[in-house]
C-alpha atoms as a PDB file:
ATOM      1  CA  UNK A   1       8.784-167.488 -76.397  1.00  0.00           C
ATOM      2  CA  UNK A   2       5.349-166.254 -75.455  1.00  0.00           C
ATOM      3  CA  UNK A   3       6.627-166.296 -71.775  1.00  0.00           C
ATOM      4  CA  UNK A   4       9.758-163.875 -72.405  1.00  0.00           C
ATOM      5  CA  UNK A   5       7.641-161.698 -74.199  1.00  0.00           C
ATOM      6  CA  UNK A   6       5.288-161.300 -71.635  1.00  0.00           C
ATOM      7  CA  UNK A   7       8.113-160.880 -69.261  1.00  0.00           C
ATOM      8  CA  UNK A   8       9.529-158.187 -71.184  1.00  0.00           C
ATOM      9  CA  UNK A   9       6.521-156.019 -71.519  1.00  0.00           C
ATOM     10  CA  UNK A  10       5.633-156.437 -67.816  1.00  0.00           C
ATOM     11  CA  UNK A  11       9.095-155.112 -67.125  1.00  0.00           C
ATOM     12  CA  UNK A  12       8.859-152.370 -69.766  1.00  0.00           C
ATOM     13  CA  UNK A  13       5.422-151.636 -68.161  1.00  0.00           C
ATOM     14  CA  UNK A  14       6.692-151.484 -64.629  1.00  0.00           C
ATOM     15  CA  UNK A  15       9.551-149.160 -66.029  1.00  0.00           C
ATOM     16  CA  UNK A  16       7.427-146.812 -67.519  1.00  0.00           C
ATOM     17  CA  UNK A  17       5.123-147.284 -64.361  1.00  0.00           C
ATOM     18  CA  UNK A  18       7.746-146.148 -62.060  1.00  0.00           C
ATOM     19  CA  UNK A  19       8.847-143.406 -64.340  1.00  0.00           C
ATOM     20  CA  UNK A  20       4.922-142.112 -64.400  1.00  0.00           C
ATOM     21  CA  UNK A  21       5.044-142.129 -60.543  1.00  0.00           C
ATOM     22  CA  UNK A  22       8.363-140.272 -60.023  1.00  0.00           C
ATOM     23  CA  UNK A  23       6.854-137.673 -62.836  1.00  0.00           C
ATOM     24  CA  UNK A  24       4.294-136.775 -60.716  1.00  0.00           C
ATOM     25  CA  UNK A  25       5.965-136.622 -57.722  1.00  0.00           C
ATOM     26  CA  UNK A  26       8.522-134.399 -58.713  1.00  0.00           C
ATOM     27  CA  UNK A  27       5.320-132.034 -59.946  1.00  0.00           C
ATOM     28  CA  UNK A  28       3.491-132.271 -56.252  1.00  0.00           C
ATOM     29  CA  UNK A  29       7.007-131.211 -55.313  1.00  0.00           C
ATOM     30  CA  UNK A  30       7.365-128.223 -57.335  1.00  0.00           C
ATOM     31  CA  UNK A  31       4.248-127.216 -56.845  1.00  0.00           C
ATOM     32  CA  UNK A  32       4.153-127.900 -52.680  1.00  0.00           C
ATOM     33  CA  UNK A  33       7.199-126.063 -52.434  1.00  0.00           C
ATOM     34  CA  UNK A  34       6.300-122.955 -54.410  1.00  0.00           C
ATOM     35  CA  UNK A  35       2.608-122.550 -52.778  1.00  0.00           C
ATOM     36  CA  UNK A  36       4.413-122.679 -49.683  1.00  0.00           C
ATOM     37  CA  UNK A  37       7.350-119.914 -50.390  1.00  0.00           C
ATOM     38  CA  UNK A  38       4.632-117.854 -52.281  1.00  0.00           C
ATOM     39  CA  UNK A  39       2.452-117.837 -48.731  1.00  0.00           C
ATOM     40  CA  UNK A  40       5.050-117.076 -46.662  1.00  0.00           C
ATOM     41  CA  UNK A  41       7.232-114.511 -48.870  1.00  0.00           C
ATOM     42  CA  UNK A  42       3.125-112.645 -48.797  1.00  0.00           C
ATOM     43  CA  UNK A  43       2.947-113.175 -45.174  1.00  0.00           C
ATOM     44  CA  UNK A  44       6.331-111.647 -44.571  1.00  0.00           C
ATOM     45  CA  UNK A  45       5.860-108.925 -46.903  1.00  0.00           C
ATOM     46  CA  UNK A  46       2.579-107.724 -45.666  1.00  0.00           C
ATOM     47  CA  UNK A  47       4.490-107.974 -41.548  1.00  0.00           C
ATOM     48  CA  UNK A  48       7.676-106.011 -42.635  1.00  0.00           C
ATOM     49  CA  UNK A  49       5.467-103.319 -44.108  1.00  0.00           C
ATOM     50  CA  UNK A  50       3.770-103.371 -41.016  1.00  0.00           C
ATOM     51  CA  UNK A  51       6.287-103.427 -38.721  1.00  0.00           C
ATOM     52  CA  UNK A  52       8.036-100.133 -40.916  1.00  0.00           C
ATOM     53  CA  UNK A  53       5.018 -98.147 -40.946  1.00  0.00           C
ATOM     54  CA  UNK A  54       4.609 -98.413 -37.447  1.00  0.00           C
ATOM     55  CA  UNK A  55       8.158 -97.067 -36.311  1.00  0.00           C
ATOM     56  CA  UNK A  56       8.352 -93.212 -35.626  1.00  0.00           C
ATOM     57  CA  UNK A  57       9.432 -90.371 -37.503  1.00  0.00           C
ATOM     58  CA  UNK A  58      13.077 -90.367 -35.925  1.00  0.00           C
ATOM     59  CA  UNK A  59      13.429 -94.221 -37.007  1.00  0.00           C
ATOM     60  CA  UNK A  60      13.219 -92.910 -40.687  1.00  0.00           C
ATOM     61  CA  UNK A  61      15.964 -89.964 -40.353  1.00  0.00           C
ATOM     62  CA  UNK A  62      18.726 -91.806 -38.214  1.00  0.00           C
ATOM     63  CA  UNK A  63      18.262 -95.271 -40.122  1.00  0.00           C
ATOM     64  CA  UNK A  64      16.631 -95.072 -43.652  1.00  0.00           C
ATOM     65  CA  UNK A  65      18.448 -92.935 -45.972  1.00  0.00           C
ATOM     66  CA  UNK A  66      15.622 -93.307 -48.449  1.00  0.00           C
ATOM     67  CA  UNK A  67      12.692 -94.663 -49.682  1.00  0.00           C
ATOM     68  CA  UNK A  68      13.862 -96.537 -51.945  1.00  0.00           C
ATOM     69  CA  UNK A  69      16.167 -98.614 -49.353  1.00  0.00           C
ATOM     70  CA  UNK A  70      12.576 -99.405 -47.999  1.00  0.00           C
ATOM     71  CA  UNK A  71      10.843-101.111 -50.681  1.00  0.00           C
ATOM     72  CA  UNK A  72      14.052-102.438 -51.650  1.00  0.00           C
ATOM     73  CA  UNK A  73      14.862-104.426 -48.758  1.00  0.00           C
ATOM     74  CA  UNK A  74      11.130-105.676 -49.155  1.00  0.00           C
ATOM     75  CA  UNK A  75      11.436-106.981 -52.434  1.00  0.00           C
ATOM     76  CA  UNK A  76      14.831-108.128 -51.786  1.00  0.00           C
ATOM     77  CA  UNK A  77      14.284-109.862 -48.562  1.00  0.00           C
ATOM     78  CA  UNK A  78      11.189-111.600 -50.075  1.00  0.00           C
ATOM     79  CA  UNK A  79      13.191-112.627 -52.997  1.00  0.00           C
ATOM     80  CA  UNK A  80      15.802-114.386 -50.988  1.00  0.00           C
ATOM     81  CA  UNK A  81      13.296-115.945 -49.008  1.00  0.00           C
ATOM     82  CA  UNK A  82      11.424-117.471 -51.356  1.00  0.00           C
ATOM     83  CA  UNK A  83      14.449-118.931 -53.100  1.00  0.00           C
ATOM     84  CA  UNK A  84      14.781-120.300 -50.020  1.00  0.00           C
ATOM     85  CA  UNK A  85      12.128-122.221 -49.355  1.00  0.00           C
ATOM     86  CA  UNK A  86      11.204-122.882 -53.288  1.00  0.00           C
ATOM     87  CA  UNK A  87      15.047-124.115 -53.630  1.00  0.00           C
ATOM     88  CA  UNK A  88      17.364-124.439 -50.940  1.00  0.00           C
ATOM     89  CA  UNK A  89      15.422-126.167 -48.338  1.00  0.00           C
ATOM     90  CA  UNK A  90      13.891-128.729 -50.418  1.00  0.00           C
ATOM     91  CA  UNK A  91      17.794-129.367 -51.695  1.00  0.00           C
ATOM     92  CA  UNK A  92      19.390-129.271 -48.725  1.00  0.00           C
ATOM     93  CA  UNK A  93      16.940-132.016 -47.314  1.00  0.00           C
ATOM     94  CA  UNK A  94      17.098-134.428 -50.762  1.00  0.00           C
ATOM     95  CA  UNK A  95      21.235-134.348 -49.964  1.00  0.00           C
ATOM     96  CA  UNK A  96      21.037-134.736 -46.803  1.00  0.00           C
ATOM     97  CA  UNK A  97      19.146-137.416 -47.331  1.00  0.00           C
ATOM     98  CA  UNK A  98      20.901-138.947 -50.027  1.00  0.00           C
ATOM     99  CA  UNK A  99      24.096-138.280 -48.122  1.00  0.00           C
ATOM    100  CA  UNK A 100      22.595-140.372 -45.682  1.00  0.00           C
ATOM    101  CA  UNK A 101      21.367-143.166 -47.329  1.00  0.00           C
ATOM    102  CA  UNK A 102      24.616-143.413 -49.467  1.00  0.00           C
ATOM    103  CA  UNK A 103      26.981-144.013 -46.169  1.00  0.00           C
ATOM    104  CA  UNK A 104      24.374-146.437 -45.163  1.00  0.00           C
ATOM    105  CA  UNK A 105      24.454-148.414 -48.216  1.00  0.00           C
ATOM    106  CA  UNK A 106      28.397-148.408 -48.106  1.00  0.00           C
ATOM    107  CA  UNK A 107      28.739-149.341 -44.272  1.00  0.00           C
ATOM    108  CA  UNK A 108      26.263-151.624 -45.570  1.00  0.00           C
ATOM    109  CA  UNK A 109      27.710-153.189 -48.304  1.00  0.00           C
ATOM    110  CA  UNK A 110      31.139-153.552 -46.858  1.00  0.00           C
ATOM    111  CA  UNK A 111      31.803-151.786 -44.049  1.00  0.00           C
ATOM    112  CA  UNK A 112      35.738-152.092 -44.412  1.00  0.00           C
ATOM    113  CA  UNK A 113      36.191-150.388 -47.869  1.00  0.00           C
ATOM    114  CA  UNK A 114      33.764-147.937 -46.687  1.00  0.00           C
ATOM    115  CA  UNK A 115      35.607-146.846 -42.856  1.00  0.00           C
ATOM    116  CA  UNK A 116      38.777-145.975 -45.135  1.00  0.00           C
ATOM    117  CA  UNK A 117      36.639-143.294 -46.856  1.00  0.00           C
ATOM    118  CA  UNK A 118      35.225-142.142 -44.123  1.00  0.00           C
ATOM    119  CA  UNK A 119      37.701-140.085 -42.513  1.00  0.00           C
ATOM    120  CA  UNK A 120      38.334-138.459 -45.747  1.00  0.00           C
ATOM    121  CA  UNK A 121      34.715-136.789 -45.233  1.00  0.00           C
ATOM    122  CA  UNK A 122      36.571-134.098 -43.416  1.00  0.00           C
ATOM    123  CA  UNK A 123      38.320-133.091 -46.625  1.00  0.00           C
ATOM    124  CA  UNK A 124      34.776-132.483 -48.159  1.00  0.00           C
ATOM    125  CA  UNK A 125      33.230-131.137 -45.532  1.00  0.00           C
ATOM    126  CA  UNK A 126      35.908-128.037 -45.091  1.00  0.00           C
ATOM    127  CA  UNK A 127      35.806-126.888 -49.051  1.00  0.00           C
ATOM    128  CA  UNK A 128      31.912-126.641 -49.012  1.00  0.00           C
ATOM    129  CA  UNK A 129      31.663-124.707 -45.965  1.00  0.00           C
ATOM    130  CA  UNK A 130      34.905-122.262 -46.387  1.00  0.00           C
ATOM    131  CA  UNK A 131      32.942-121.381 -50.040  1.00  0.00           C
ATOM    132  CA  UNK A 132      29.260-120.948 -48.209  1.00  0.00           C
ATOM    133  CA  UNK A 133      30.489-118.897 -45.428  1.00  0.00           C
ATOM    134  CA  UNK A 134      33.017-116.945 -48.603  1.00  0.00           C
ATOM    135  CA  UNK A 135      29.567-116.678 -50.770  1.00  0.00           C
ATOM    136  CA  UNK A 136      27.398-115.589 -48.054  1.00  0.00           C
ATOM    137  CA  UNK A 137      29.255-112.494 -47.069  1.00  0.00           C
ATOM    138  CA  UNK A 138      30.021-111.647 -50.371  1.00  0.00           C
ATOM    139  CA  UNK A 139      26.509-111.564 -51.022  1.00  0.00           C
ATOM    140  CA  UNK A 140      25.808-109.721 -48.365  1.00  0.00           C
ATOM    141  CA  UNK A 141      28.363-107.045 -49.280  1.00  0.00           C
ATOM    142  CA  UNK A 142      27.335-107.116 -53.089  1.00  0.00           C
ATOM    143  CA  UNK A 143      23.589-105.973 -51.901  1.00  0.00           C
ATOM    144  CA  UNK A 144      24.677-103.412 -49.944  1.00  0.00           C
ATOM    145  CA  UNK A 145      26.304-101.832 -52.437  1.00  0.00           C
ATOM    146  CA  UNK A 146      23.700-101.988 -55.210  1.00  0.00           C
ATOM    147  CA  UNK A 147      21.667-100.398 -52.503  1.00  0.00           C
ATOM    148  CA  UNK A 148      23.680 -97.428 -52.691  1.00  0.00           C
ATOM    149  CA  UNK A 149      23.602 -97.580 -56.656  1.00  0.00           C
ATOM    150  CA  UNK A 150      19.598 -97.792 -56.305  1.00  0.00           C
ATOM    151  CA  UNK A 151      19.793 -94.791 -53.815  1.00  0.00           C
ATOM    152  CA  UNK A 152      21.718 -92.605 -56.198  1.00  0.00           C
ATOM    153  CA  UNK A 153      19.262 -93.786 -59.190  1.00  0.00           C
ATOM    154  CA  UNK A 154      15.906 -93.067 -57.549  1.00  0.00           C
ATOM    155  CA  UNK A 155      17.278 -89.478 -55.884  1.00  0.00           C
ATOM    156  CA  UNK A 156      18.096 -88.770 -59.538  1.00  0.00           C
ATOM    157  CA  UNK A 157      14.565 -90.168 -60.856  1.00  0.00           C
ATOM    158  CA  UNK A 158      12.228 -87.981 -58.359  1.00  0.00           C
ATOM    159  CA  UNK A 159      14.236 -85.351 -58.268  1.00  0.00           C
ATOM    160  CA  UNK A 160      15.080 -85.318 -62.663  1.00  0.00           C
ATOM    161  CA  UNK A 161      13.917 -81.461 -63.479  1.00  0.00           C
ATOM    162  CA  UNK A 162      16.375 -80.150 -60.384  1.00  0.00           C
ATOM    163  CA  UNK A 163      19.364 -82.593 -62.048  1.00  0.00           C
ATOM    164  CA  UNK A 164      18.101 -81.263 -65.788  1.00  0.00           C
ATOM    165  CA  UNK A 165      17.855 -77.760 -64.758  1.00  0.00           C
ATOM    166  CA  UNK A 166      21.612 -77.869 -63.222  1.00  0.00           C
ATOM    167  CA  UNK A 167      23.131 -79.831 -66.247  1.00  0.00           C
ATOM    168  CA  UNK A 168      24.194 -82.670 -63.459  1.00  0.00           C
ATOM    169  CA  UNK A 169      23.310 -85.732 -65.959  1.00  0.00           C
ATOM    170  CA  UNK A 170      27.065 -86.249 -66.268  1.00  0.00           C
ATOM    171  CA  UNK A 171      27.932 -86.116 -62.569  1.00  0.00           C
ATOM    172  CA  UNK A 172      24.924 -88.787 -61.627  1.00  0.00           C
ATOM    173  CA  UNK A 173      26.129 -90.981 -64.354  1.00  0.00           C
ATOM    174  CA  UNK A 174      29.436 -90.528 -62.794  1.00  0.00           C
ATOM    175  CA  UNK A 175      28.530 -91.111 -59.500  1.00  0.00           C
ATOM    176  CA  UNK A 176      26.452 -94.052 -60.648  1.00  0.00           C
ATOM    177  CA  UNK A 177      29.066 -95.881 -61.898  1.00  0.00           C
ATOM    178  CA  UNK A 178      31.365 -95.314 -59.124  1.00  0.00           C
ATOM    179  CA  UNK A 179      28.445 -97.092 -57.194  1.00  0.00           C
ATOM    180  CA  UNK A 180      28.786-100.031 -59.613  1.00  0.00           C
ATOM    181  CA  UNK A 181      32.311-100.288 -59.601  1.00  0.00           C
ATOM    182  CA  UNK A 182      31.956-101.754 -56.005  1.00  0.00           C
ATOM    183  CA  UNK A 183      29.538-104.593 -57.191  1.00  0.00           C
ATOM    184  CA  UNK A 184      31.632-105.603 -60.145  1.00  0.00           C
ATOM    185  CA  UNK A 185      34.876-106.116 -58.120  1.00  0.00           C
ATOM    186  CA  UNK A 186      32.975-108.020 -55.250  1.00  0.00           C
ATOM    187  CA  UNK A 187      31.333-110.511 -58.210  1.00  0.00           C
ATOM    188  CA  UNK A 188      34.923-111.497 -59.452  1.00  0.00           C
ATOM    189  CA  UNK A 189      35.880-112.128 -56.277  1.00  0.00           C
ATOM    190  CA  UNK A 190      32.409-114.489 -55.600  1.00  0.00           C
ATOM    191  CA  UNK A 191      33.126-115.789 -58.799  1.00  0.00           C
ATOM    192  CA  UNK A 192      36.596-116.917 -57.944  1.00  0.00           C
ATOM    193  CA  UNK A 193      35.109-118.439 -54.656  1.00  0.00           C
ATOM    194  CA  UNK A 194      32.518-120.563 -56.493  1.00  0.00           C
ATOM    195  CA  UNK A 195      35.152-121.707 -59.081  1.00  0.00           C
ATOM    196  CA  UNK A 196      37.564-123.032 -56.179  1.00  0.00           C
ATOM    197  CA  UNK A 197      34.286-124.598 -55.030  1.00  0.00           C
ATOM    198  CA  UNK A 198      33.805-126.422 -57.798  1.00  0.00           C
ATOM    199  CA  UNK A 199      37.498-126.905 -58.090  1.00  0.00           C
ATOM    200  CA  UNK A 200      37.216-128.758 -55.057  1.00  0.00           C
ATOM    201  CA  UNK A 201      34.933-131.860 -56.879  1.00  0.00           C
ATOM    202  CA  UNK A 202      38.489-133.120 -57.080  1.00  0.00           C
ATOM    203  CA  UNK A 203      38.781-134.217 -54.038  1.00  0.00           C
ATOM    204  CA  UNK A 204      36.086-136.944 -54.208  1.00  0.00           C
ATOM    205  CA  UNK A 205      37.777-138.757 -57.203  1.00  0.00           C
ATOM    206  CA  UNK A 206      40.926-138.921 -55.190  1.00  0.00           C
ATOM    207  CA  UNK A 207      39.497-140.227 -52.577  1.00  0.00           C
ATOM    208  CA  UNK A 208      37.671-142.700 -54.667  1.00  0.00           C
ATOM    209  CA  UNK A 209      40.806-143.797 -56.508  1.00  0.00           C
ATOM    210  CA  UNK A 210      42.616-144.673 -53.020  1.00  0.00           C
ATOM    211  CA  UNK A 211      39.017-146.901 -52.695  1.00  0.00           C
ATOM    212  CA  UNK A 212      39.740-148.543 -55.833  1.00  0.00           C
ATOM    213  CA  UNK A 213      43.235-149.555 -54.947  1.00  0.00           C
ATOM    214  CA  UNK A 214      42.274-150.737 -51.373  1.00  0.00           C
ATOM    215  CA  UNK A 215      39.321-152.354 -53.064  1.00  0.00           C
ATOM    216  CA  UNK A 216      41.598-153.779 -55.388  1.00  0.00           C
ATOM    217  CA  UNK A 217      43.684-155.453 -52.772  1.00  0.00           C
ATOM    218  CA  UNK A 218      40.356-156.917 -50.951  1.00  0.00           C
ATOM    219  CA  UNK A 219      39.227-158.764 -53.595  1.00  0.00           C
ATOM    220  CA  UNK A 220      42.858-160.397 -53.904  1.00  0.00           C
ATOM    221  CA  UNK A 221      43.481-161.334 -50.535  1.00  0.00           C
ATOM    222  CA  UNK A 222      40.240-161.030 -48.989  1.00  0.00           C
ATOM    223  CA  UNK A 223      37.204-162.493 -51.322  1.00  0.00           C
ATOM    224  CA  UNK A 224      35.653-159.017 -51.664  1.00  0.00           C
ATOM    225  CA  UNK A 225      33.490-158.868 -54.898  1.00  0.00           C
ATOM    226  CA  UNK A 226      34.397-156.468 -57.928  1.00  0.00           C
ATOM    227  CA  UNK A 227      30.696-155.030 -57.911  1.00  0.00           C
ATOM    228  CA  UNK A 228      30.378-154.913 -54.199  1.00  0.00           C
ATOM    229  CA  UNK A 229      33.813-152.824 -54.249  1.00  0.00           C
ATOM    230  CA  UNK A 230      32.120-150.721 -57.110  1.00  0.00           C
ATOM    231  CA  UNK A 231      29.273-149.815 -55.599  1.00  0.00           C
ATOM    232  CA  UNK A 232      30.591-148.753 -52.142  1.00  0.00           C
ATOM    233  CA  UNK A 233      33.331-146.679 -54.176  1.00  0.00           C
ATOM    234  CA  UNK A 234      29.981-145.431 -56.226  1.00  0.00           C
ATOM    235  CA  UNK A 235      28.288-144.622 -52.816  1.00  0.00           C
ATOM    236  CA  UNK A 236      30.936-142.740 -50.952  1.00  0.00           C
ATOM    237  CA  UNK A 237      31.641-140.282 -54.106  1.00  0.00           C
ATOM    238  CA  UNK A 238      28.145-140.009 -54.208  1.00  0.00           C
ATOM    239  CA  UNK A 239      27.706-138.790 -50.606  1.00  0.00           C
ATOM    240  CA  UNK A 240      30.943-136.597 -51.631  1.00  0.00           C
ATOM    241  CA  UNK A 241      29.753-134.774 -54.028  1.00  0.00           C
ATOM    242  CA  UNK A 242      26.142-134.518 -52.252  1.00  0.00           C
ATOM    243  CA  UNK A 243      28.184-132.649 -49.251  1.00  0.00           C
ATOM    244  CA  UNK A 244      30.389-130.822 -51.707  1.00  0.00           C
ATOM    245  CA  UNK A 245      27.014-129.033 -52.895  1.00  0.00           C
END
């Protein structure tokens, strides 16, 4: 009795142990990731500025329509890159890695459940990468038109007494919302491109259903074991869904 007790704490302890160790990992990870975005988003600031400042005076009348498409691009680029390095990278690298690993462990495991997935990879390979490509040049397109939006904002901001003076409040706020109109049709369509992304998860249970059935039949005919089958059909929706993302 004494001997199962002391069994069950030390597992309860290593547990808890392991739980402790992944807690603080996951906090040197935050915290590498952000220093690091934070350094670079300041050194990349601090160069574009630079870089600006140092063009001549016909850069700024045949290329920048205002100032405020200047400091906007600085914040904006900055942004993006920092979500970048705080977020994507370290993602990107933990499913690649998992994705990995997974296919490994099914090849692994039993390699002859696991080749039948593995052409289907193709069919989760092409959603994911039809929606990034979609996303990205939405994206793009959705900041260049709040740039114009911005643009008509800050013209009407630094120059308020001439707009006030010439009872134009109504025509900026017109001509501000035009801007926006632009934006709002280009989100539906990014949201319609993320939701058929998503919509695409489907695939990986329908491949993992024709893995149950040909699992099925292996553990008939050829001795295959039900958790063995399980785990490789566990593995390769796994790595599905890790592309998928």
């Amino acid at each position: 009795m004494q001997g199962s007790q002391c069994r069950l704490m030390n597992s309860i302890g290593g547990a808890s142990g392991t739980s402790n160790n992944n807690f603080v990992h996951d906090i040197n990870k935050g915290y590498c990731w952000t220093r690091t975005d934070e350094r670079q988003a300041a050194r990349m600031r601090v160069r574009y500025l630079k870089a600006v400042l140092r063009q001549e005076v016909a850069y700024f009348d045949l290329h920048v329509t205002s100032t405020s498409e200047v400091i906007t691009s600085v914040s904006n680029d900055s942004l993006v890159i920092q979500d970048v390095i705080s977020e994507k990278v370290p993602n990107f690298l933990m499913n690649v890695s998992m994705f990995l690993g997974s296919y490994i462990a099914a090849f692994a495991s039993l390699w002859r459940l696991a080749i039948v997935g593995f052409p289907f990879l193709v069919l989760l390979v092409i959603p994911g990468f039809m929606y990034g490509r979609t996303s990205m040049g939405l994206a793009r397109k959705i900041r260049e038109e709040y740039n114009k939006a911005g643009t008509i904002a800050e013209q009407a901001i630094s120059s308020i007494r001439t707009v006030y003076s010439f009872t134009g409040e109504n025509k900026t706020i017109a001509a501000f919302s035009d801007a926006l109109e632009g934006p709002l049709k280009l989100g539906l369509k990014q949201g319609l491109a993320k939701g058929l992304g998503i919509g695409s998860n489907g695939l990986v249970f329908a491949v993992w259903s024709l893995m149950s059935y040909y699992g099925s039949r292996m553990v008939m005919y050829h001795g295959a074991k039900g958790g063995t089958v399980y785990s490789v059909g566990v593995s390769i929706a796994i790595g599905g869904f890790l592309i998928i993302l």
